[in-house]
PDB file of N, CA and C in Angstrom:
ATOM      1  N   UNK A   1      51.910  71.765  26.392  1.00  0.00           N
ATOM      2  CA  UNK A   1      50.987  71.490  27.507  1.00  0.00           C
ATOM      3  C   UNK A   1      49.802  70.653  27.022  1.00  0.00           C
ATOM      4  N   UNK A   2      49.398  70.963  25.770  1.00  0.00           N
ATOM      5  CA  UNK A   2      48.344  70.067  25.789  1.00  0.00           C
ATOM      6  C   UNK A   2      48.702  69.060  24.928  1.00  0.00           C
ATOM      7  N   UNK A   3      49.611  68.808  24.367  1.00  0.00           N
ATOM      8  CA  UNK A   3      50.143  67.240  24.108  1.00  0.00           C
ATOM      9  C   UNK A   3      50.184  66.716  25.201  1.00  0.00           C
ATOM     10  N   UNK A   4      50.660  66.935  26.165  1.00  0.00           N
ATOM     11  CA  UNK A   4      51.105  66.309  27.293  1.00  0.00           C
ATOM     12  C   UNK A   4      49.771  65.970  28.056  1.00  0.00           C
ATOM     13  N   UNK A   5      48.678  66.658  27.593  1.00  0.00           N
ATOM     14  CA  UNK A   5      46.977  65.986  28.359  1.00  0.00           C
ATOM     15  C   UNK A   5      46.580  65.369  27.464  1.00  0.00           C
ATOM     16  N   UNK A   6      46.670  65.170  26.209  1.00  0.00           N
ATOM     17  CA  UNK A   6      46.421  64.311  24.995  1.00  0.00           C
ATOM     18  C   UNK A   6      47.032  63.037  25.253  1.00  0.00           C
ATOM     19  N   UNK A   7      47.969  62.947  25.616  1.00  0.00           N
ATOM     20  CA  UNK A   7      48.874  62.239  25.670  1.00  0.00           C
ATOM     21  C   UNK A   7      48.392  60.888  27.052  1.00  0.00           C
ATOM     22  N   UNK A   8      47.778  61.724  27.920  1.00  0.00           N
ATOM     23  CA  UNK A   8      47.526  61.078  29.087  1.00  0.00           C
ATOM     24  C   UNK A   8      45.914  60.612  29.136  1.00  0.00           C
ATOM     25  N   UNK A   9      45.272  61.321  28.079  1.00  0.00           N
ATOM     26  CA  UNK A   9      43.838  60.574  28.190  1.00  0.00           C
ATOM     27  C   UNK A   9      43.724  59.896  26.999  1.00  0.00           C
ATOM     28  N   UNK A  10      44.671  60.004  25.562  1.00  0.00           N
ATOM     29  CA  UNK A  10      44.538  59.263  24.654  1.00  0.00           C
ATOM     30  C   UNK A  10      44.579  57.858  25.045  1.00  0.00           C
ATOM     31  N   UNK A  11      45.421  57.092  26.182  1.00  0.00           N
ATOM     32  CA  UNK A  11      45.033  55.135  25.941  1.00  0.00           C
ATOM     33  C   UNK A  11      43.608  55.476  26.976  1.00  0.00           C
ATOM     34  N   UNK A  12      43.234  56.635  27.078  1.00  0.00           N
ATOM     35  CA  UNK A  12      41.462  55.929  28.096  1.00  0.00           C
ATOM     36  C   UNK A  12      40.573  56.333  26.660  1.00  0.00           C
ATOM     37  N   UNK A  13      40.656  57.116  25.876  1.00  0.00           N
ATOM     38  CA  UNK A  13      39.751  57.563  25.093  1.00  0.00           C
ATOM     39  C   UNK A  13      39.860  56.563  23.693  1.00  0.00           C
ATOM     40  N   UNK A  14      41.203  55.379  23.598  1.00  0.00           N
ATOM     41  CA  UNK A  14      41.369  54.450  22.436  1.00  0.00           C
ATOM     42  C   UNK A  14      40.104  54.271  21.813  1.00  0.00           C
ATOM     43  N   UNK A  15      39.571  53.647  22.791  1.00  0.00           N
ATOM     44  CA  UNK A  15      38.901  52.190  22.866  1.00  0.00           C
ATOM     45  C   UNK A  15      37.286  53.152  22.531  1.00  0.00           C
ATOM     46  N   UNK A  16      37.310  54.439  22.784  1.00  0.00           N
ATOM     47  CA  UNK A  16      35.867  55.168  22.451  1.00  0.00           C
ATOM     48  C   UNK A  16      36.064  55.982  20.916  1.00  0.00           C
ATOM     49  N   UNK A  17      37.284  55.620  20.672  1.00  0.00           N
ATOM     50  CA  UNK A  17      37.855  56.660  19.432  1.00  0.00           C
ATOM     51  C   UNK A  17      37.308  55.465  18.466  1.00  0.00           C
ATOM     52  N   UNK A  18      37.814  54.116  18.996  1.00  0.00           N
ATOM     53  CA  UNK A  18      37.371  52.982  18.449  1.00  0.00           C
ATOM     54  C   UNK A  18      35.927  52.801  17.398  1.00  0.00           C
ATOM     55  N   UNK A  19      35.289  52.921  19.178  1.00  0.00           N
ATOM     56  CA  UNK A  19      33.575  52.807  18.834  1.00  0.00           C
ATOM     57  C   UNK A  19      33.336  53.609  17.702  1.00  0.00           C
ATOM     58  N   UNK A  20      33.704  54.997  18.468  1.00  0.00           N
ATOM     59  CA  UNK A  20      33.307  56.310  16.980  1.00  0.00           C
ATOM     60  C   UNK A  20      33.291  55.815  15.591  1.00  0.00           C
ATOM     61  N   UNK A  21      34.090  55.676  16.039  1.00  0.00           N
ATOM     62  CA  UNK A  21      34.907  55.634  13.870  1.00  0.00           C
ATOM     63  C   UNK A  21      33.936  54.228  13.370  1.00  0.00           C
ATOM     64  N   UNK A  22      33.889  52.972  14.258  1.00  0.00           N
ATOM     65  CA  UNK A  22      32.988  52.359  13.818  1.00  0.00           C
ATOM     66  C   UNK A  22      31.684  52.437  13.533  1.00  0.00           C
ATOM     67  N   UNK A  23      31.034  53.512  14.226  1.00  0.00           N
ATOM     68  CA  UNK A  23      29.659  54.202  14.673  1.00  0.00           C
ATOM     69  C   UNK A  23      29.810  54.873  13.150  1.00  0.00           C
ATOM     70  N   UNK A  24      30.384  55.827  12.818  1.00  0.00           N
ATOM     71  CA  UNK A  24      30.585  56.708  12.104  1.00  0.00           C
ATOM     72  C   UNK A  24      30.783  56.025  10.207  1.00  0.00           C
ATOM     73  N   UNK A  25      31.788  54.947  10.342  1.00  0.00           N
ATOM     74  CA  UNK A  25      31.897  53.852   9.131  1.00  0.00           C
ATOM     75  C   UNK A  25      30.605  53.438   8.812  1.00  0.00           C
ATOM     76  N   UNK A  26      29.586  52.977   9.518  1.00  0.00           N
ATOM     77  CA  UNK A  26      28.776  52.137   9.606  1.00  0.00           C
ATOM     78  C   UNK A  26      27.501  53.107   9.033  1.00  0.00           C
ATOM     79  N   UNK A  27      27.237  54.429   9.890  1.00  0.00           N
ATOM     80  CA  UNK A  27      26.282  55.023   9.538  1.00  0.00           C
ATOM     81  C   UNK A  27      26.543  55.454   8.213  1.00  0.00           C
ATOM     82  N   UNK A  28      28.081  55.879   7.458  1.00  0.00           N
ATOM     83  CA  UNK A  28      28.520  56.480   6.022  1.00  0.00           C
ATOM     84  C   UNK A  28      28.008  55.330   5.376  1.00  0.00           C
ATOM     85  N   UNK A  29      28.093  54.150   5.468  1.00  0.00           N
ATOM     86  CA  UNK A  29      28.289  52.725   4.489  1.00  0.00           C
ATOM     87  C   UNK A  29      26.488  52.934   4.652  1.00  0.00           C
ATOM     88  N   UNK A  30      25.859  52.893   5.715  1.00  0.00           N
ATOM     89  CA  UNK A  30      24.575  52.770   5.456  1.00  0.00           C
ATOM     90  C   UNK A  30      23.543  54.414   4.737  1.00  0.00           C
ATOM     91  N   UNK A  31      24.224  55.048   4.763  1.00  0.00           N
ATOM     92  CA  UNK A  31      23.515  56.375   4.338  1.00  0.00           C
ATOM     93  C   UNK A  31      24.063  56.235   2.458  1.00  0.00           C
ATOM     94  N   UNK A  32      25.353  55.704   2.592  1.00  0.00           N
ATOM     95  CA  UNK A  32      25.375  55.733   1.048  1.00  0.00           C
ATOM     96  C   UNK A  32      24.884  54.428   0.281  1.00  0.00           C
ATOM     97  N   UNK A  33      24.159  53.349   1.473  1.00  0.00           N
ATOM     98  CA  UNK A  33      23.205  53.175   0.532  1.00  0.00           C
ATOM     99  C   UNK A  33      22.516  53.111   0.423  1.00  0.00           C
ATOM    100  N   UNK A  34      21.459  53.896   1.555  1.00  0.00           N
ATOM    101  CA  UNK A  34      20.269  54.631   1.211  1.00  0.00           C
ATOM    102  C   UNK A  34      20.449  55.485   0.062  1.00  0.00           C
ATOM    103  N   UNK A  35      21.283  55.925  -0.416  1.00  0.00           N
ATOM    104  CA  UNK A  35      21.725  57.160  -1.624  1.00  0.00           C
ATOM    105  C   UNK A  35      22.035  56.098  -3.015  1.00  0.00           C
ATOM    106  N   UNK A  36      21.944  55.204  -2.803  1.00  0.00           N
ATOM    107  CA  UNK A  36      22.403  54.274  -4.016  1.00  0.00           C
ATOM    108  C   UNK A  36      20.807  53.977  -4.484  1.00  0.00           C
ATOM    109  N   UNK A  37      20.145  53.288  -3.057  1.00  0.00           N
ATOM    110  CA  UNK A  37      18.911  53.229  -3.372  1.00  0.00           C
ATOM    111  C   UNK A  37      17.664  54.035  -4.200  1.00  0.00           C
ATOM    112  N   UNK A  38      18.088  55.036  -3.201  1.00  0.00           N
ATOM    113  CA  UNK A  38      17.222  56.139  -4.584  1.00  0.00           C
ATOM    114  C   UNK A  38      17.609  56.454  -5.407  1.00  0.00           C
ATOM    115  N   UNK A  39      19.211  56.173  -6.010  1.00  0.00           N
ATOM    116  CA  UNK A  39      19.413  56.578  -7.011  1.00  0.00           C
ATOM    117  C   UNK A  39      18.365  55.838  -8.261  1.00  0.00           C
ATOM    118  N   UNK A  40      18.926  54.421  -7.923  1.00  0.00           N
ATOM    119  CA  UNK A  40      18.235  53.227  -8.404  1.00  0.00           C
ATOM    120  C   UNK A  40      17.090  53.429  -8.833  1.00  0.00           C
ATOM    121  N   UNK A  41      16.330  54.143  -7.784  1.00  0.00           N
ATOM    122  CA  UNK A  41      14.434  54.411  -7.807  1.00  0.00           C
ATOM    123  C   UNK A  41      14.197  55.013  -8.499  1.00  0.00           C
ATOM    124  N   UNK A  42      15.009  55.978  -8.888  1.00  0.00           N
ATOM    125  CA  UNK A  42      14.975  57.494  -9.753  1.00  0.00           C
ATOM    126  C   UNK A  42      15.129  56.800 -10.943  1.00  0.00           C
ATOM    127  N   UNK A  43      16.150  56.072 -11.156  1.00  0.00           N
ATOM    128  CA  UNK A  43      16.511  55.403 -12.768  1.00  0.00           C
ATOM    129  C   UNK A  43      15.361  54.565 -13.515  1.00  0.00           C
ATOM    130  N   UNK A  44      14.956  53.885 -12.588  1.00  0.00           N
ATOM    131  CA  UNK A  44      13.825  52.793 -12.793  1.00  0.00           C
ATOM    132  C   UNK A  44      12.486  53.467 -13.308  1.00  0.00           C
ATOM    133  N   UNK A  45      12.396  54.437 -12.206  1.00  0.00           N
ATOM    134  CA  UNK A  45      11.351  55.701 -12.425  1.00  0.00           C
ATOM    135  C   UNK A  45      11.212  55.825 -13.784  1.00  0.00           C
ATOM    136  N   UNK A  46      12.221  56.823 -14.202  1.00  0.00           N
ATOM    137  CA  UNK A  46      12.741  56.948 -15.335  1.00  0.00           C
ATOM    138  C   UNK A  46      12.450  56.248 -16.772  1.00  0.00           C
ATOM    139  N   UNK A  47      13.076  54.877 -16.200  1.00  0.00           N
ATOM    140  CA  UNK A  47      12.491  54.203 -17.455  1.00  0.00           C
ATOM    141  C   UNK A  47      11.294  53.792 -17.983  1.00  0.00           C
ATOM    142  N   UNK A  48      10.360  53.742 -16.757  1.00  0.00           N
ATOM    143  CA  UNK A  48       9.036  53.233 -16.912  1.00  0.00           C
ATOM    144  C   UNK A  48       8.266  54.146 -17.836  1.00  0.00           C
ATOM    145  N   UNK A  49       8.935  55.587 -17.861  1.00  0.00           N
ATOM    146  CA  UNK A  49       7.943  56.170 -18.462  1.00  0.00           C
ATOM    147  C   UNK A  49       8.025  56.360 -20.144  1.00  0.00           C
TER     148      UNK A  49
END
């Protein structure tokens, strides 16, 4: 039964499954490199002293 409602709203929900995952790629790619960044800051930190 509920394949069969999966089934019938999965081609309306494609195209938002779409967005997601791009929404979702985009914020991972940008949070890890905010996380690269400070890593960076921390290292630099580091050396100065």
């Amino acid at each position: 039964m509920l394949f069969l409602v999966i089934t019938q709203i999965y081609p309306v929900t494609y195209q938002w499954t779409d967005m997601f995952f791009i929404v979702v790629a985009t914020s991972t790619v940008l949070s890890g490199a905010d996380y690269m960044w400070i890593w960076i800051k921390q290292v630099i930190l580091q050396e100065r002293r």
